[in-house]
C-alpha atoms as a PDB file:
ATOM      1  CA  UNK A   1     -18.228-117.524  44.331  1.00  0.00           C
ATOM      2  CA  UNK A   2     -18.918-118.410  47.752  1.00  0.00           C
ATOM      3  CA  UNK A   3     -20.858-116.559  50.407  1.00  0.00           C
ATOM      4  CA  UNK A   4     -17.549-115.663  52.657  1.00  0.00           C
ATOM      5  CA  UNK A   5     -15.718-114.773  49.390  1.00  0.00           C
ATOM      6  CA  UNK A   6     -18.724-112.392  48.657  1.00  0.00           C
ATOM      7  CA  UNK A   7     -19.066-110.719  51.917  1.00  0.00           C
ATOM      8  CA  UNK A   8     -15.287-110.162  51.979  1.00  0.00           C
ATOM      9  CA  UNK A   9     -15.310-108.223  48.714  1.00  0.00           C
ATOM     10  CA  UNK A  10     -18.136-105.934  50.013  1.00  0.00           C
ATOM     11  CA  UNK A  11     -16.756-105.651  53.569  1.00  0.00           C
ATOM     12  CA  UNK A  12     -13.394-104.333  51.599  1.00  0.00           C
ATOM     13  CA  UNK A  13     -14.466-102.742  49.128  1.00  0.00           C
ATOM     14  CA  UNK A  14     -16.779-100.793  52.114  1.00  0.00           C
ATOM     15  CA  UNK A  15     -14.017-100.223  54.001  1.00  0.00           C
ATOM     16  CA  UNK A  16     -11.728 -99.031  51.139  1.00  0.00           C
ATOM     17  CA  UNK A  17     -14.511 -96.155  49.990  1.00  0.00           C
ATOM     18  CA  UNK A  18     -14.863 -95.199  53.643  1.00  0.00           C
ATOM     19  CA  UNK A  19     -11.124 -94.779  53.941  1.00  0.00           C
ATOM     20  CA  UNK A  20     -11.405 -92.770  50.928  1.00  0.00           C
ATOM     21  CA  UNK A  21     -13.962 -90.184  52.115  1.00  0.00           C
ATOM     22  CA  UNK A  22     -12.660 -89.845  55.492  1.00  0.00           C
ATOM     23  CA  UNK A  23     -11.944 -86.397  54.886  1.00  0.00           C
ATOM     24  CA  UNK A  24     -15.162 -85.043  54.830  1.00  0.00           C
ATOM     25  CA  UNK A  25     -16.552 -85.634  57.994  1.00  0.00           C
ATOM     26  CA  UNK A  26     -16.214 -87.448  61.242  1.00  0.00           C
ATOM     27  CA  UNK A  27     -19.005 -89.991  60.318  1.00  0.00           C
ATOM     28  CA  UNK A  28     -16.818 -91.401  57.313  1.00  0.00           C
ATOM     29  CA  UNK A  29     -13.990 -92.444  60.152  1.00  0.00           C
ATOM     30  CA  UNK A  30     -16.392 -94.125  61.988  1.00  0.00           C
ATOM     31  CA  UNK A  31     -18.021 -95.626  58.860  1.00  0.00           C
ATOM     32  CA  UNK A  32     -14.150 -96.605  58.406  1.00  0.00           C
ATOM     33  CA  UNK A  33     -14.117 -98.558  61.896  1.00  0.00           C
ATOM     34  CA  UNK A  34     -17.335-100.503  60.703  1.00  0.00           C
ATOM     35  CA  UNK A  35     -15.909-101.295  57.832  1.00  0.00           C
ATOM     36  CA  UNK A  36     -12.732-102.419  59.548  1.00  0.00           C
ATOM     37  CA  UNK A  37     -14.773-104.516  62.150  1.00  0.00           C
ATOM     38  CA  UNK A  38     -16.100-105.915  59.052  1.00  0.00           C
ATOM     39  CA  UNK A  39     -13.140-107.113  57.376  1.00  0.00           C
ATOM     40  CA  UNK A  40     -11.831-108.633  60.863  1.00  0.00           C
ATOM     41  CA  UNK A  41     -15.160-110.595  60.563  1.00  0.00           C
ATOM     42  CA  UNK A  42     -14.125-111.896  57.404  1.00  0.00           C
ATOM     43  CA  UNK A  43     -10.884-112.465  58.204  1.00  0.00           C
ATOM     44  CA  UNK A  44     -12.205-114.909  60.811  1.00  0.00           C
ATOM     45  CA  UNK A  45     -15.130-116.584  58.441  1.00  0.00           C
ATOM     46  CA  UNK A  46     -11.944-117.512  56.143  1.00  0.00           C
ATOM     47  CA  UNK A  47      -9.258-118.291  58.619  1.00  0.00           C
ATOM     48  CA  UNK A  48      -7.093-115.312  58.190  1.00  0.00           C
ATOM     49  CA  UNK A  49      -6.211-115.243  61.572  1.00  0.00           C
ATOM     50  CA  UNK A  50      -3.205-112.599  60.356  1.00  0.00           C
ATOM     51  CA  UNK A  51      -5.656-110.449  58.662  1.00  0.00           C
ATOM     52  CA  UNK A  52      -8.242-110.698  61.388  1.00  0.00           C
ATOM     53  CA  UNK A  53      -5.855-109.074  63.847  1.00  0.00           C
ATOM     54  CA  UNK A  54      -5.005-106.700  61.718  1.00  0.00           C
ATOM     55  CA  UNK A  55      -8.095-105.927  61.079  1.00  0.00           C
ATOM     56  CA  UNK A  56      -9.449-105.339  64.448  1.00  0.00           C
ATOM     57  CA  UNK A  57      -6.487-103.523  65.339  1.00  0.00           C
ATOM     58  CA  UNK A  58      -7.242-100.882  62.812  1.00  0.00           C
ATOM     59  CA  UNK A  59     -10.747-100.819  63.728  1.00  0.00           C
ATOM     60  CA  UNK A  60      -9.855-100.037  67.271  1.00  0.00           C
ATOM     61  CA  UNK A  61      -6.936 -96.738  65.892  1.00  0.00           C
ATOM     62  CA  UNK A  62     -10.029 -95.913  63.534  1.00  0.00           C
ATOM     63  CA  UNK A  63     -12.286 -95.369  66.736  1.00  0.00           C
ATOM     64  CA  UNK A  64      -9.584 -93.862  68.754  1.00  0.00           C
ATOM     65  CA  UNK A  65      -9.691 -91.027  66.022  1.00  0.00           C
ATOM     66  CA  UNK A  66     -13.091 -90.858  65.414  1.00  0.00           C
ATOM     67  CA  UNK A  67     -13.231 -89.995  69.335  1.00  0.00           C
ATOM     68  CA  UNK A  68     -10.843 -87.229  69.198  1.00  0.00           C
ATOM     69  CA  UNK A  69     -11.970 -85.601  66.271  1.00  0.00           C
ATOM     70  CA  UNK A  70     -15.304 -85.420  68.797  1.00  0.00           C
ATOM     71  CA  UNK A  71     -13.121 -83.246  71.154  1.00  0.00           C
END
């Protein structure tokens, strides 16, 4: 296994346990966007330009409600 395949697993995996637990608290949504930036990054590092956008798009809705739960 190569170093991009290994950071993808534990950027998704991340991302998927985040997702998970967002229901218990505002810092698990933002821990969601992190994890969603993260998975963009790996999209890139493999050249998964689809998954990349994707990616980054639902890091961007995961901050938008991490905001408004602030409110």
């Amino acid at each position: 296994m190569d170093t991009v395949t290994a950071f993808g697993i534990v950027a998704l995996t991340f991302m998927m346990l985040m997702y998970a637990l967002e229901s218990r608290g505002r810092a698990f949504v933002l821990a969601f966007a992190a994890g969603c930036a993260l998975s963009s990054t790996y999209g890139f590092l493999s050249s998964a330009w689809p998954f990349r956008i994707v990616e980054a798009v639902w890091s961007v809705i995961a901050l938008r409600r991490w905001a408004r739960a602030a409110r």
